[in-house]
Protein backbone atom coordinates (compact mmCIF):
# COMPACT_ATOMS: atom_id res chain seq x y z
CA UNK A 1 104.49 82.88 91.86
CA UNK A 2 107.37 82.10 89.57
CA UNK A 3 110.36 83.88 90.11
CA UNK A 4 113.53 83.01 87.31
CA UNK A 5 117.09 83.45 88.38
CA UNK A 6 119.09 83.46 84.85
CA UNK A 7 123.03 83.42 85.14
CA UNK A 8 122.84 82.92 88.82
CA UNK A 9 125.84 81.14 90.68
CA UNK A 10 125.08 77.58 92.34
CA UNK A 11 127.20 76.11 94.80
CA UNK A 12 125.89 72.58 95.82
CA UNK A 13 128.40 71.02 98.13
CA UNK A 14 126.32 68.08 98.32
CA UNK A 15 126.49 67.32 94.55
CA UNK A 16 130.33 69.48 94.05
CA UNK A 17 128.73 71.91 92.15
CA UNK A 18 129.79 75.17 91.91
CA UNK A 19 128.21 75.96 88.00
CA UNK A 20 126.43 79.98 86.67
CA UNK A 21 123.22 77.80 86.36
CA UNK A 22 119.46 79.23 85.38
CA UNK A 23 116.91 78.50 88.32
CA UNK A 24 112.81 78.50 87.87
CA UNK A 25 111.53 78.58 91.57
CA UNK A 26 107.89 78.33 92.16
CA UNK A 27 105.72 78.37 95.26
CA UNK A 28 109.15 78.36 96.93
CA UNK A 29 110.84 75.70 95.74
CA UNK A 30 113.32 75.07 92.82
CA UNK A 31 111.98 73.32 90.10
CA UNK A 32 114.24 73.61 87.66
CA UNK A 33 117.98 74.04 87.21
CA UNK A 34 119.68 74.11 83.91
CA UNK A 35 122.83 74.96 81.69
CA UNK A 36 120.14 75.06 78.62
CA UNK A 37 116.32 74.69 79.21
CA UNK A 38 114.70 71.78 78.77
CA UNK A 39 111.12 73.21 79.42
CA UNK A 40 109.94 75.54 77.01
CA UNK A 41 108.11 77.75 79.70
CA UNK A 42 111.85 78.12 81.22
CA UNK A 43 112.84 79.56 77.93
CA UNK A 44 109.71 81.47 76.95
CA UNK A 45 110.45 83.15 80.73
CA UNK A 46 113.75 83.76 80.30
CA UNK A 47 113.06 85.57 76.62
CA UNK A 48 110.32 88.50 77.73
CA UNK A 49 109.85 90.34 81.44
CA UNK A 50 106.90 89.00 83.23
CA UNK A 51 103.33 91.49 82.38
CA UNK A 52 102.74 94.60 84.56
CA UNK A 53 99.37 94.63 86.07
CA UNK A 54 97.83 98.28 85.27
CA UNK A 55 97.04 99.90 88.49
CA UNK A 56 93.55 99.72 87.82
CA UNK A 57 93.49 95.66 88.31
CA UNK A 58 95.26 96.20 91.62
CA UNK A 59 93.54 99.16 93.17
CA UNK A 60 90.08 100.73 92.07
CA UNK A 61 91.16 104.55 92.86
CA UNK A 62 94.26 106.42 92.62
CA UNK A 63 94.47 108.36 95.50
CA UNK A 64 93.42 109.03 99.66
CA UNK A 65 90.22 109.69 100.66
CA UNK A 66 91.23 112.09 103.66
CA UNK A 67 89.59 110.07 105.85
CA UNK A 68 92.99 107.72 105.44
CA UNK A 69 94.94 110.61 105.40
CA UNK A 70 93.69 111.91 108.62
CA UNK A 71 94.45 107.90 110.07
CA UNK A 72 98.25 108.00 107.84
CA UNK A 73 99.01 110.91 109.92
CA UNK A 74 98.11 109.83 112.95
CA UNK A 75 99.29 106.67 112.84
CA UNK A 76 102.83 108.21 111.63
CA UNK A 77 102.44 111.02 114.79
CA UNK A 78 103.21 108.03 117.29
CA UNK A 79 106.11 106.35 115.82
CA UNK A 80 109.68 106.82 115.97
CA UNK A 81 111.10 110.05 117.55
CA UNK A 82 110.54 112.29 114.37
CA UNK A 83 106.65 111.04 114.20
CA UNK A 84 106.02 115.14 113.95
CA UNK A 85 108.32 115.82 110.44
CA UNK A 86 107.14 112.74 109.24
CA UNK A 87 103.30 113.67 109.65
CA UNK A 88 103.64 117.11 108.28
CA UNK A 89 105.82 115.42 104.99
CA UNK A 90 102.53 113.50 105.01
CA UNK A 91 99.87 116.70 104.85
CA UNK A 92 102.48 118.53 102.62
CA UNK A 93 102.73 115.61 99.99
CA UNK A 94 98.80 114.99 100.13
CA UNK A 95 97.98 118.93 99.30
CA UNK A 96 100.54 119.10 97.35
CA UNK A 97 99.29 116.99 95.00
CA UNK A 98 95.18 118.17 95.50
CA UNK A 99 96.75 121.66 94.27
CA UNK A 100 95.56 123.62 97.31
């Protein structure tokens, strides 16, 4: 994953730099910093938003079967001390949106 940090503030005590600096960190780890980009992927990243995946590439339905409904509202029955409200929040949202 490549995550871009444009106009972020550095401070680098080791080197004495305290510098507004653009970052490119991927898998983790900084790979580039720079005043003005050197690598034309920096600059190609720092010109347009990264591409949002439709929902279709990251799920193949849009909604609960209530099978995992019935296991959502268990599961949310046992936690916390308002595990009742939250469960019924749960039901209400789920038929709320079936229409019934």
């Amino acid at each position: 994953m490549r995550i871009l940090i444009a106009g972020g503030r550095v401070i680098d005590p080791a080197n004495r730099r305290d510098a507004v600096l653009n970052l490119l960190i991927e898998g983790g780890r900084i790979v580039e910093v720079a005043f003005k980009p050197a690598n034309p992927r920096f600059r190609e990243s720092l010109a347009k938003p990264p591409r949002k995946r439709p929902n279709a590439e990251r799920r193949s339905r849009e909604s609960l079967s209530p099978g995992e409904v019935e296991r959502l509202i268990e599961a949310a029955q046992g936690v916390g001390p308002h595990g009742h409200r939250d469960a019924t929040m749960i039901l209400i949202a789920y038929r709320h949106a079936l229409g019934e």
